[in-house]
Protein backbone atom coordinates (compact mmCIF):
# COMPACT_ATOMS: atom_id res chain seq x y z
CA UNK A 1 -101.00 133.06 34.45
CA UNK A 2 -102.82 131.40 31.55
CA UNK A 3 -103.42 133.50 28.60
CA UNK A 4 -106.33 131.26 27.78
CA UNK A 5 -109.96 131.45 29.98
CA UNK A 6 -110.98 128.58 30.70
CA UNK A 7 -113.36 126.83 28.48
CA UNK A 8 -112.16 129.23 25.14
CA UNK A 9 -111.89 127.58 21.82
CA UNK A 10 -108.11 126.99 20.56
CA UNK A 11 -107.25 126.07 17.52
CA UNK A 12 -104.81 123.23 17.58
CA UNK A 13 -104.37 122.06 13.91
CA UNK A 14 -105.17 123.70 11.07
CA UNK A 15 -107.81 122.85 8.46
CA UNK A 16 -107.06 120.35 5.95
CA UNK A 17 -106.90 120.51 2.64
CA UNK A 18 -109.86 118.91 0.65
CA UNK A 19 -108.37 115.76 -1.62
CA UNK A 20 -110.58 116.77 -4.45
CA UNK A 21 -110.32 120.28 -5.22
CA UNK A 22 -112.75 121.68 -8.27
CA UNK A 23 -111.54 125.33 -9.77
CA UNK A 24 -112.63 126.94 -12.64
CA UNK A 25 -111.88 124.63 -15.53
CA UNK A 26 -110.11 121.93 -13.94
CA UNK A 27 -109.95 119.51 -11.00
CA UNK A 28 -107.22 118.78 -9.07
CA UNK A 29 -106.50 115.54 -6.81
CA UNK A 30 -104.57 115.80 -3.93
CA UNK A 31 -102.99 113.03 -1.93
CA UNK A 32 -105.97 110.72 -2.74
CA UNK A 33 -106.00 107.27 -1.57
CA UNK A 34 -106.95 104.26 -3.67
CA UNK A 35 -107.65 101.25 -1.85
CA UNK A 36 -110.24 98.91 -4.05
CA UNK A 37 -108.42 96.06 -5.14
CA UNK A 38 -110.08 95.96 -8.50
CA UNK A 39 -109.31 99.70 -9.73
CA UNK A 40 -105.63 99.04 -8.95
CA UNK A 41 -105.35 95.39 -10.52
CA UNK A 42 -106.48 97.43 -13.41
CA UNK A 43 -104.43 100.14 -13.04
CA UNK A 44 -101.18 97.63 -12.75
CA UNK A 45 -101.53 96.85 -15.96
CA UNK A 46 -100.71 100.36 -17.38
CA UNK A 47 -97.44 101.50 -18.36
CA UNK A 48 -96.39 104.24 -15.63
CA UNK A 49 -96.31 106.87 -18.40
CA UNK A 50 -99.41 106.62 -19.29
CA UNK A 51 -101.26 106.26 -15.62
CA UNK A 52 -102.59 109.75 -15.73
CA UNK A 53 -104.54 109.52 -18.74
CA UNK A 54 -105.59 105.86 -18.37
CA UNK A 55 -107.03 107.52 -15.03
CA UNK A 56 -108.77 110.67 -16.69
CA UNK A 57 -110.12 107.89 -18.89
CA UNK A 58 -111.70 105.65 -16.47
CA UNK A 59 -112.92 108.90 -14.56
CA UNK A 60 -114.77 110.09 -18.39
CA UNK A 61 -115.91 106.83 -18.69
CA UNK A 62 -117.53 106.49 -15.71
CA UNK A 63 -119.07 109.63 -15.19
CA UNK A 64 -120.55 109.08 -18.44
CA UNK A 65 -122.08 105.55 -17.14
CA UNK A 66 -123.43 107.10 -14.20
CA UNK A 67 -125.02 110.36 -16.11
CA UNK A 68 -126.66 107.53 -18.61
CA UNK A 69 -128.12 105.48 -15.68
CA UNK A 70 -129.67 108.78 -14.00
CA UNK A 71 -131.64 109.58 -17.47
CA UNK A 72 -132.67 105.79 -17.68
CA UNK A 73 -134.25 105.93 -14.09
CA UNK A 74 -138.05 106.97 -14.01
CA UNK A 75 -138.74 110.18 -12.66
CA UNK A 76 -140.35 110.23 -8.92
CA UNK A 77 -143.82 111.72 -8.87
């Protein structure tokens, strides 16, 4: 006998974990994949003890960049 009727939902995985995951005063990266040739050519040329903050640098610096260029753009009407 199957326990199941036909046409039921099952759940055959379960959900996966989001790679960026925001909490109250901190965000944490999980298993994120790099794969732009020019972020990691740059990141090669950081000693592997400082990695982590050369990224939480380059992350500052370019939200920064990006908040700038929104307050340049004209406002739609």
């Amino acid at each position: 006998m199957n326990p199941t009727p036909l046409g039921a939902l099952v759940t055959v995985a379960t959900p996966v974990q989001a790679h960026v995951e925001l909490q109250s005063s901190k965000m944490v990266i999980h298993e994120l994949a790099v794969e732009r040739p020019d972020i990691l050519e740059y990141i090669r040329t950081i000693s592997p003890d400082k990695m982590e903050i050369a990224l939480v640098h380059a992350i500052e610096v370019g939200v920064m960049e990006i908040m700038a260029r929104k307050r340049r753009l004209p406002k739609a009407s």
